[in-house]
N, C-alpha and C. Protein backbone atom coordinates (compact mmCIF):
# COMPACT_ATOMS: atom_id res chain seq x y z
N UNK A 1 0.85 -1.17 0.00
CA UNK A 1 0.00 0.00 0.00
C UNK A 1 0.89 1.23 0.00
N UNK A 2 0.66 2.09 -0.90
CA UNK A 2 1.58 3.58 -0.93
C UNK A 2 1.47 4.64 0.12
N UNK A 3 2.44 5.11 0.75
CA UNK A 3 2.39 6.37 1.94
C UNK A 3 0.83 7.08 1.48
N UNK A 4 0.32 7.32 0.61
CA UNK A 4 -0.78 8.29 0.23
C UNK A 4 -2.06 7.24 0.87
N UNK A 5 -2.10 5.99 0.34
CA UNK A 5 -3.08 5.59 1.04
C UNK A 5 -3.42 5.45 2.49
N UNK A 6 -2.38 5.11 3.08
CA UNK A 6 -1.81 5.10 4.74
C UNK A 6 -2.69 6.41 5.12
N UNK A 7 -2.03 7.09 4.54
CA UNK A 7 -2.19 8.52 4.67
C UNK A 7 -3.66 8.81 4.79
N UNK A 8 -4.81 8.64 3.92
CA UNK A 8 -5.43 8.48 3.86
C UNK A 8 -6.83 8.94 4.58
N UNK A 9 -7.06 10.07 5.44
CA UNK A 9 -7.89 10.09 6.46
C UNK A 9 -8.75 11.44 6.42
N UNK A 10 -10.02 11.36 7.17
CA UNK A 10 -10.68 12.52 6.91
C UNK A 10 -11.39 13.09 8.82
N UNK A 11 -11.15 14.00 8.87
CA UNK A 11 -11.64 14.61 10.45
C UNK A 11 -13.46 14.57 9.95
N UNK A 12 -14.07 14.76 10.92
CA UNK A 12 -15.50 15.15 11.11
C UNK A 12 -15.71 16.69 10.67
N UNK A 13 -14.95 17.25 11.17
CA UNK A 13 -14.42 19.22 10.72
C UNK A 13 -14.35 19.04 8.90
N UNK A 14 -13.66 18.11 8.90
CA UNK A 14 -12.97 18.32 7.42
C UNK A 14 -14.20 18.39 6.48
N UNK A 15 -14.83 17.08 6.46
CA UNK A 15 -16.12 16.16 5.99
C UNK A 15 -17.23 17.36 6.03
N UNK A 16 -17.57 17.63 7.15
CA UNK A 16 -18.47 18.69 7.05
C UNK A 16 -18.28 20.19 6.61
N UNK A 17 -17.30 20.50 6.36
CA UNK A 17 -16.63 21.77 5.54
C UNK A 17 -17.10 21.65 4.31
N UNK A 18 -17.03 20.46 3.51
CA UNK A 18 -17.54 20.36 2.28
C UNK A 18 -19.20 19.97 1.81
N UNK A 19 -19.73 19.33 3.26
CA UNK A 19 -20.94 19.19 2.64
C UNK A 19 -21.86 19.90 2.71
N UNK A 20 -22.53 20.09 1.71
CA UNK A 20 -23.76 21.37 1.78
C UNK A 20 -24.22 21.47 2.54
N UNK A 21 -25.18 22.68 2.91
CA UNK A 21 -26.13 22.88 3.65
C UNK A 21 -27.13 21.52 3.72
N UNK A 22 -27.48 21.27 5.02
CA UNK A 22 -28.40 20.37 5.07
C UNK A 22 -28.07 19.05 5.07
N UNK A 23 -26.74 18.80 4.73
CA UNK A 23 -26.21 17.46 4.76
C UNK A 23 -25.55 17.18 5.97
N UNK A 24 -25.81 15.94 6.39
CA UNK A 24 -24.53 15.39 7.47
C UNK A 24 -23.86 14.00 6.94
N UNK A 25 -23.41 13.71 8.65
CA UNK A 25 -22.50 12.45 8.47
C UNK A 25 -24.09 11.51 9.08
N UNK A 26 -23.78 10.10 8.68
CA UNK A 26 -24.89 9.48 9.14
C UNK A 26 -24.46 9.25 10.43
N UNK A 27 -25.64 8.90 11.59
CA UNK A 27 -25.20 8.86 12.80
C UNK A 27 -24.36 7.39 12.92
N UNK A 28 -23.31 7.47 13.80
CA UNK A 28 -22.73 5.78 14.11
C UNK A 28 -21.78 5.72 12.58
N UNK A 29 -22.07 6.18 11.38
CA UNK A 29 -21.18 6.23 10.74
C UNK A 29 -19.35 6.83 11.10
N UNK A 30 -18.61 6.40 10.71
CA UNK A 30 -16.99 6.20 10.67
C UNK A 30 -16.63 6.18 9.76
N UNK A 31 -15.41 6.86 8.67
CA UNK A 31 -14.43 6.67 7.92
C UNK A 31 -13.55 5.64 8.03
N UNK A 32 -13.56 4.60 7.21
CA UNK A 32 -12.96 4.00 7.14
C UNK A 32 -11.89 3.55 5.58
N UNK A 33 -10.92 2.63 6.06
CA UNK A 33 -9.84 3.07 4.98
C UNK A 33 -10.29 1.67 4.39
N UNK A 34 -10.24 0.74 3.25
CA UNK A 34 -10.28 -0.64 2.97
C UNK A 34 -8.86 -0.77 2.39
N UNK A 35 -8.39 -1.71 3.48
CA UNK A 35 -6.74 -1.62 3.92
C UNK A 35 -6.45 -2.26 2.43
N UNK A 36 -7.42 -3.47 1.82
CA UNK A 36 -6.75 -3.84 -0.05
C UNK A 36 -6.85 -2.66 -1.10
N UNK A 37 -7.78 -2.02 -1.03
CA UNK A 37 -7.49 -1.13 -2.36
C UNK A 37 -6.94 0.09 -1.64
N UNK A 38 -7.48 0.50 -0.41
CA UNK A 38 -6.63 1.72 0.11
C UNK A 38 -8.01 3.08 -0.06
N UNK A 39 -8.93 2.56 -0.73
CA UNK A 39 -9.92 3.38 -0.70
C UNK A 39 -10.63 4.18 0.79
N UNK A 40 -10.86 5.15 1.00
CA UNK A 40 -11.28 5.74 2.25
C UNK A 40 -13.47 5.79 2.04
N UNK A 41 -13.75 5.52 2.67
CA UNK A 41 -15.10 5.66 2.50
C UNK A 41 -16.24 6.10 4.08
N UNK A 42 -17.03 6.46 3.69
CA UNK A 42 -18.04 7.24 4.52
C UNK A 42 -19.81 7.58 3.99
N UNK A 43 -20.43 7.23 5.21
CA UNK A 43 -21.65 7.39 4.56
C UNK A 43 -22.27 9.03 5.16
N UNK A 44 -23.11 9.98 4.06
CA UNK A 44 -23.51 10.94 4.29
C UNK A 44 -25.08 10.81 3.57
N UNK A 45 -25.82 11.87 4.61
CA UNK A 45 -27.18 12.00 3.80
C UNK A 45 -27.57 13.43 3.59
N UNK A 46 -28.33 13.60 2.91
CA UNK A 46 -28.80 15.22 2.50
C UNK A 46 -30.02 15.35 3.05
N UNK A 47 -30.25 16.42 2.36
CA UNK A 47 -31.57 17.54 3.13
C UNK A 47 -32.95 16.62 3.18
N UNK A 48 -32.98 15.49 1.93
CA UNK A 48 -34.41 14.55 2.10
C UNK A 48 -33.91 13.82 2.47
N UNK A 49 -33.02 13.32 3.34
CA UNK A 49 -32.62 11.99 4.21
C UNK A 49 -32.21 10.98 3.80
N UNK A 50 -31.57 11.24 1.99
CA UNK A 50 -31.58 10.48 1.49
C UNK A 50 -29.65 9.90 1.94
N UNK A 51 -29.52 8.48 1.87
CA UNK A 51 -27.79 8.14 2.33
C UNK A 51 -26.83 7.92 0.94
N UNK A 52 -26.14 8.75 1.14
CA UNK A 52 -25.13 8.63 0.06
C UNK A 52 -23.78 7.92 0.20
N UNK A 53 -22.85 7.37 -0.31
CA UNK A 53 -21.69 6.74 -0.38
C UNK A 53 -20.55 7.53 -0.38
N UNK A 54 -19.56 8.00 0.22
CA UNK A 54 -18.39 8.84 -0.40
C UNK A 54 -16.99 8.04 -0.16
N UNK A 55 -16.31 7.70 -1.44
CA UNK A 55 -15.26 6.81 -1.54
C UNK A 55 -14.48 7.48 -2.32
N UNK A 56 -13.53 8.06 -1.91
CA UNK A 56 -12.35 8.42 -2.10
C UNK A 56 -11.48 7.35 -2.20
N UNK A 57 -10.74 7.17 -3.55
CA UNK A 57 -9.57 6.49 -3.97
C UNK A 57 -8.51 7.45 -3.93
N UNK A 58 -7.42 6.13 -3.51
CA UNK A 58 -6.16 6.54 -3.50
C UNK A 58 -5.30 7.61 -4.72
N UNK A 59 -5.48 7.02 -5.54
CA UNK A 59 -5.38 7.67 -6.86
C UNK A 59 -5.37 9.46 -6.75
N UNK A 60 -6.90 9.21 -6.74
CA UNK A 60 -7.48 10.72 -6.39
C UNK A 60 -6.99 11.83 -5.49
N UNK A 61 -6.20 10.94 -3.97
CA UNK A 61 -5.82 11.71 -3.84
C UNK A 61 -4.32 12.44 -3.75
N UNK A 62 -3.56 12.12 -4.89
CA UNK A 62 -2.65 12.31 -5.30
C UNK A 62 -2.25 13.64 -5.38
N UNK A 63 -3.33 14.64 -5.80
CA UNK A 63 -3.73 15.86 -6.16
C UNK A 63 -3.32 16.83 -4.86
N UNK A 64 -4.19 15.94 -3.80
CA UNK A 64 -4.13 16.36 -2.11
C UNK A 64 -5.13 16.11 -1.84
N UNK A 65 -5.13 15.45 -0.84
CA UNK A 65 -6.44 14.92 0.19
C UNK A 65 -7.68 15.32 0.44
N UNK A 66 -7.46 16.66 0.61
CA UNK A 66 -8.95 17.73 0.63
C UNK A 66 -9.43 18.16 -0.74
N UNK A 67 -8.71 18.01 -1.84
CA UNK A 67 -9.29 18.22 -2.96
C UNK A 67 -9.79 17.17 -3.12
N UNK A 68 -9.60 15.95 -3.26
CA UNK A 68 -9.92 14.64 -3.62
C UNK A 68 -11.30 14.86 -2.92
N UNK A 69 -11.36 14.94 -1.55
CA UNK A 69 -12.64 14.96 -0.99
C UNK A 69 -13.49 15.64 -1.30
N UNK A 70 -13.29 16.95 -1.43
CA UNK A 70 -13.84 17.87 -2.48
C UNK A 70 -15.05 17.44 -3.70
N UNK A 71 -14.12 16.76 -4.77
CA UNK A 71 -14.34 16.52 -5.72
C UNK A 71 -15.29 15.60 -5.28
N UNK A 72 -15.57 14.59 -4.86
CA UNK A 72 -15.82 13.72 -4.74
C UNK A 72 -17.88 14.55 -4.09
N UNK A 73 -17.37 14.92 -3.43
CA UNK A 73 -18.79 15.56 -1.97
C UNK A 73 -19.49 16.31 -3.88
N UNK A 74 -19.23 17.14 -4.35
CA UNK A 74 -19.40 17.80 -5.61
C UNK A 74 -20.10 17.11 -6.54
N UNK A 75 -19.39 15.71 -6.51
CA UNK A 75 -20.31 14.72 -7.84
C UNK A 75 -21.02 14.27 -6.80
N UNK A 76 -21.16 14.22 -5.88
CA UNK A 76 -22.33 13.36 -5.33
C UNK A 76 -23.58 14.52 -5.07
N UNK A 77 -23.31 15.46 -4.57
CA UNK A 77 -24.17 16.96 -4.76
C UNK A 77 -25.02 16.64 -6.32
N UNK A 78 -23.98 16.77 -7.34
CA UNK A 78 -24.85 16.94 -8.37
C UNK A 78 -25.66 15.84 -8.67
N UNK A 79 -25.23 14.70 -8.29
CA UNK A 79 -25.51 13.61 -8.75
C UNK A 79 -27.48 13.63 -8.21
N UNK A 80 -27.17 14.08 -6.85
CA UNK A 80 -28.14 14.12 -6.15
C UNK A 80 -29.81 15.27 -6.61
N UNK A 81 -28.94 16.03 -7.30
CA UNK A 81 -29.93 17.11 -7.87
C UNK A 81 -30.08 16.47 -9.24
N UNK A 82 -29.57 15.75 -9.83
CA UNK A 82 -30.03 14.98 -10.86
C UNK A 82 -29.14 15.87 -11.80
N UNK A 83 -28.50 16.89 -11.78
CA UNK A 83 -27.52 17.47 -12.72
C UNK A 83 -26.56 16.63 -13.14
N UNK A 84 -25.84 16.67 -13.94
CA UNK A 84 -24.25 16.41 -14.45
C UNK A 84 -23.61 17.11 -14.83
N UNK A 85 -22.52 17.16 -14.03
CA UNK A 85 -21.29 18.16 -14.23
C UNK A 85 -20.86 18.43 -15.94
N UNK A 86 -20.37 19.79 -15.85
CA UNK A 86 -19.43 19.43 -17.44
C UNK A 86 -18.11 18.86 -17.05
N UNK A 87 -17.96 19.29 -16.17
CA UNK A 87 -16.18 19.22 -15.60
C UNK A 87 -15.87 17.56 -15.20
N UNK A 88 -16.80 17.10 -14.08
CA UNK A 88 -16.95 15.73 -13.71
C UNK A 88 -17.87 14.56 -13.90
N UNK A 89 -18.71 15.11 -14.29
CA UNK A 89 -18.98 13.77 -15.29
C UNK A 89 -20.32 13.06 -14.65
């Protein structure tokens, strides 16, 4: 596994910096890392209660950690309003 995945981690501060208004962390939910691919993951829900997935790969965050997360909170936002990004897809 590469120093970046190790690395790998997200605060409660951090997580909620990026998610919109109206969103949280699910309750009893935890970040966790999946020590084979190195992926970081977390469950969040929005303003209709609906639960979303957020999995950050290693890869991704190559860039830097908080962007990766970033990006990630962003496509799931849009995903959620039924938009699609031009930028992400």
């Amino acid at each position: 596994m590469s120093a970046i995945a190790e690395a790998l981690s997200y605060t409660e501060t951090e997580i909620r910096s990026f998610l919109p208004s109206g969103w949280g962390i699910v309750r009893g939910a935890a970040g966790r890392l999946d020590p084979r691919s190195g992926r970081w993951s977390i469950e969040v829900y929005d303003s209709a209660d609906n639960v979303w997935s957020i999995h950050v790969e290693p890869d991704a965050a190559r860039g830097g950690r908080l962007e990766a997360l970033r990006a990630v909170i962003d496509r799931i936002q849009r995903k959620g309003l039924g938009r699609k990004s031009v930028l992400l897809g």
